[in-house]
N, C-alpha and C. Protein backbone atom coordinates (compact mmCIF):
# COMPACT_ATOMS: atom_id res chain seq x y z
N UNK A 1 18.07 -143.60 78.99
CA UNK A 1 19.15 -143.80 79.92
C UNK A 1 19.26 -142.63 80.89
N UNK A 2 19.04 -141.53 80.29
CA UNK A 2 18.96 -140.19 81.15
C UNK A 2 18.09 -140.30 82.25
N UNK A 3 16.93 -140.57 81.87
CA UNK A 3 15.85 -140.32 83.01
C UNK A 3 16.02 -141.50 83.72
N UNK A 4 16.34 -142.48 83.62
CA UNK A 4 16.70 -143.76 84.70
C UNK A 4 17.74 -143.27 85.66
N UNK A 5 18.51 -141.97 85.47
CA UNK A 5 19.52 -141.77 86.06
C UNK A 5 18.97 -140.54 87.05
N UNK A 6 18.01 -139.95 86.63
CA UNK A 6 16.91 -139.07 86.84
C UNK A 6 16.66 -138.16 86.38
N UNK A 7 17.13 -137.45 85.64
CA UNK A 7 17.28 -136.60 84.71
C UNK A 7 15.46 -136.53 84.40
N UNK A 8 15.60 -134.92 84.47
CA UNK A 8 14.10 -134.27 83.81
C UNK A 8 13.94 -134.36 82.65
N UNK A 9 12.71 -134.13 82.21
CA UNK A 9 12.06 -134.04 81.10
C UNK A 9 11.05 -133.17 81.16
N UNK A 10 10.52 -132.26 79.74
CA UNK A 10 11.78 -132.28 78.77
C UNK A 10 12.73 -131.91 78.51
N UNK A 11 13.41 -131.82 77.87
CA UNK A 11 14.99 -131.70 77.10
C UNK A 11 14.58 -130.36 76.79
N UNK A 12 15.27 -129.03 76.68
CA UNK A 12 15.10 -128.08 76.19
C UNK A 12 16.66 -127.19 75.41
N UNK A 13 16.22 -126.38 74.71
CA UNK A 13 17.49 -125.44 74.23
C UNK A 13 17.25 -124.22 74.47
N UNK A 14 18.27 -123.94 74.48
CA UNK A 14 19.17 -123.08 75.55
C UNK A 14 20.30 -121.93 74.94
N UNK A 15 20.11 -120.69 75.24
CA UNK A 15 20.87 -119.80 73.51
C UNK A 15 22.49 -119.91 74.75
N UNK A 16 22.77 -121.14 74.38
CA UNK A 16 24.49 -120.49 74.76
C UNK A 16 25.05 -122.12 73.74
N UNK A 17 26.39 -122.28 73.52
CA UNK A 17 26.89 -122.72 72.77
C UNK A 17 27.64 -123.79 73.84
N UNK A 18 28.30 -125.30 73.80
CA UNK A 18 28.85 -126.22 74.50
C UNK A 18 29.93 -126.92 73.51
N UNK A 19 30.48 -127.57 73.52
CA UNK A 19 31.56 -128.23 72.68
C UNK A 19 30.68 -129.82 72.80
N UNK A 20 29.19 -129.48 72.86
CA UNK A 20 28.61 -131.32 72.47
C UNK A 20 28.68 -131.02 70.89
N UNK A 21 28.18 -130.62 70.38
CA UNK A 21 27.82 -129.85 69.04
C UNK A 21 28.77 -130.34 68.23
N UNK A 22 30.08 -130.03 68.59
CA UNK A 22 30.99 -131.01 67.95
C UNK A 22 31.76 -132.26 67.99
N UNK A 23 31.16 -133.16 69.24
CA UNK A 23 30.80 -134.15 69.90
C UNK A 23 30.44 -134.82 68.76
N UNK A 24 29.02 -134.31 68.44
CA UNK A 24 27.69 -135.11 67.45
C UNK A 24 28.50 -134.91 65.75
N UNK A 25 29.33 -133.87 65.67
CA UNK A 25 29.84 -134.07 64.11
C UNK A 25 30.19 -134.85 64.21
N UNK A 26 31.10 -135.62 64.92
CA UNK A 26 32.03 -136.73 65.09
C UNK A 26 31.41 -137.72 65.30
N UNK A 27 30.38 -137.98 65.33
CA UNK A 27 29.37 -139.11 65.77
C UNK A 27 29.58 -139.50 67.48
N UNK A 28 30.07 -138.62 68.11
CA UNK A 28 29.74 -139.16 69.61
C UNK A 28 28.86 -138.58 69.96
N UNK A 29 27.83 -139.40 70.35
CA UNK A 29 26.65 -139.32 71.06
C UNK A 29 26.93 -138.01 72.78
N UNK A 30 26.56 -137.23 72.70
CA UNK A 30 26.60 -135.98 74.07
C UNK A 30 25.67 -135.54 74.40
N UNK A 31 25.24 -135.35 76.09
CA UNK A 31 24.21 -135.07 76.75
C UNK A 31 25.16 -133.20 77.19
N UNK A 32 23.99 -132.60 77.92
CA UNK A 32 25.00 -131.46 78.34
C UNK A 32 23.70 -131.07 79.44
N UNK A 33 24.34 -131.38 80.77
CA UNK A 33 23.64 -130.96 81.82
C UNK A 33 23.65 -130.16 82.75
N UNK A 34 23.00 -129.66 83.89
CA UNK A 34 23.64 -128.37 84.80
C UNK A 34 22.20 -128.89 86.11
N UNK A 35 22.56 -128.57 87.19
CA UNK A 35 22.26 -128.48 88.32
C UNK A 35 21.57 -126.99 88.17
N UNK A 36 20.32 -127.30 89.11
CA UNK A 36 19.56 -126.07 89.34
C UNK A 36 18.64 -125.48 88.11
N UNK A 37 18.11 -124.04 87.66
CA UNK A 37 17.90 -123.49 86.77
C UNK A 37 17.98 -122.84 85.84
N UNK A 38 18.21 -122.82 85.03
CA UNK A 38 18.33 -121.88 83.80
C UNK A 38 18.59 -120.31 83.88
N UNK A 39 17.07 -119.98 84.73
CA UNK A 39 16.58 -118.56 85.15
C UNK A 39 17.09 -118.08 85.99
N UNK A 40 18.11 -118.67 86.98
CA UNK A 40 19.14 -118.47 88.03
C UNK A 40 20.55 -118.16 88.05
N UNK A 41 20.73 -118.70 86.47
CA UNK A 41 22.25 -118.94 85.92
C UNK A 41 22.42 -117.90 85.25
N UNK A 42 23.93 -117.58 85.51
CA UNK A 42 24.58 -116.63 84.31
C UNK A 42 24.11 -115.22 84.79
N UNK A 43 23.97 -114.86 86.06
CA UNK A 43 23.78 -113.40 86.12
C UNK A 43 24.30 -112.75 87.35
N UNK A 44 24.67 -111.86 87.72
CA UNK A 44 24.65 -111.48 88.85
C UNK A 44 24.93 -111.74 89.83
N UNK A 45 23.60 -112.08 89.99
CA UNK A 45 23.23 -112.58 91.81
C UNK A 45 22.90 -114.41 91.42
N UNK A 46 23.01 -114.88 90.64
CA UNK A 46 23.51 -116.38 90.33
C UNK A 46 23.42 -116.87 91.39
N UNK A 47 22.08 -118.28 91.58
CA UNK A 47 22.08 -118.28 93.07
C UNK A 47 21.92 -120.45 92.29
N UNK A 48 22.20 -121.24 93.08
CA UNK A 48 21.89 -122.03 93.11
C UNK A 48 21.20 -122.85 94.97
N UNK A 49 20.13 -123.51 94.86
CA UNK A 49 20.11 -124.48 96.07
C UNK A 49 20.63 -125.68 96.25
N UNK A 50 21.13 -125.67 97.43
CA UNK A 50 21.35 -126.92 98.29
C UNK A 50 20.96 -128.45 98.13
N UNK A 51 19.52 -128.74 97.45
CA UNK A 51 18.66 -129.43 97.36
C UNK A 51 19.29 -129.66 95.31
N UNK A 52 19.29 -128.67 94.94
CA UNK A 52 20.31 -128.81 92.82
C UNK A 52 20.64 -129.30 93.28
N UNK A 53 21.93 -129.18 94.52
CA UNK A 53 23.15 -129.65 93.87
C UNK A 53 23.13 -131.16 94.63
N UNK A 54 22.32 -131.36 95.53
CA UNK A 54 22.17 -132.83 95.93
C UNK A 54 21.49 -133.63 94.52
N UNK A 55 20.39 -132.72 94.45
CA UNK A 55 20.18 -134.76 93.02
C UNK A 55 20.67 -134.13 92.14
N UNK A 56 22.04 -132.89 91.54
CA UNK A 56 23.31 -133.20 90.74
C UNK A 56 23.93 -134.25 91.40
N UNK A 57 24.34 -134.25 92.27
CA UNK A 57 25.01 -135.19 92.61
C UNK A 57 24.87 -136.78 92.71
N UNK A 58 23.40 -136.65 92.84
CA UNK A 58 22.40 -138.09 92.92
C UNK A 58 22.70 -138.81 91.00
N UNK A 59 22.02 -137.47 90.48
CA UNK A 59 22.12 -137.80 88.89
C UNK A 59 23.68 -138.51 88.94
N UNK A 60 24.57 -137.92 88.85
CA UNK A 60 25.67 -138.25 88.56
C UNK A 60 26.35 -139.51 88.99
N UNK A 61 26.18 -139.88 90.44
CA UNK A 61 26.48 -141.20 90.73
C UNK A 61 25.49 -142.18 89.94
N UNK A 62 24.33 -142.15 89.83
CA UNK A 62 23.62 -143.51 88.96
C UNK A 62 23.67 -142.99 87.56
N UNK A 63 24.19 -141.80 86.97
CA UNK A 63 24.57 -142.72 85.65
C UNK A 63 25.86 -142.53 85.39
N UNK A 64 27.16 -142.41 86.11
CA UNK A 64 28.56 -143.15 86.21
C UNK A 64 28.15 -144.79 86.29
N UNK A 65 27.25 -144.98 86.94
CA UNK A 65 27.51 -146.57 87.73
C UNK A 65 27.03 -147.21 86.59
């Protein structure tokens, strides 16, 4: 369902912690996504492009719909 929506592959982990984790105790099924890169995030000079945050935005309208 992810990647129909466009979502990359693959799936990777990631050392920071989200509240899906306890999503999945509960049996709800949780994705946990972010615009841009990994290697960009969380520092400093934290930069995202123009071009992330358009297919974030792309992602997000086809899999709301």
């Amino acid at each position: 369902m992810l990647t129909d929506s466009g979502a990359h592959l693959p799936v990777t982990t990631l050392p920071f912690g989200t509240e899906a984790g306890n999503f999945e105790q509960w049996d709800i099924p949780s994705e946990v996504s972010s615009p841009g890169s990994f290697n960009h995030a969380h520092r400093r000079d934290e930069t995202i492009s123009r071009a992330a945050l358009d297919e974030a935005d792309q992602f997000m309208r086809k899999f709301g719909a």
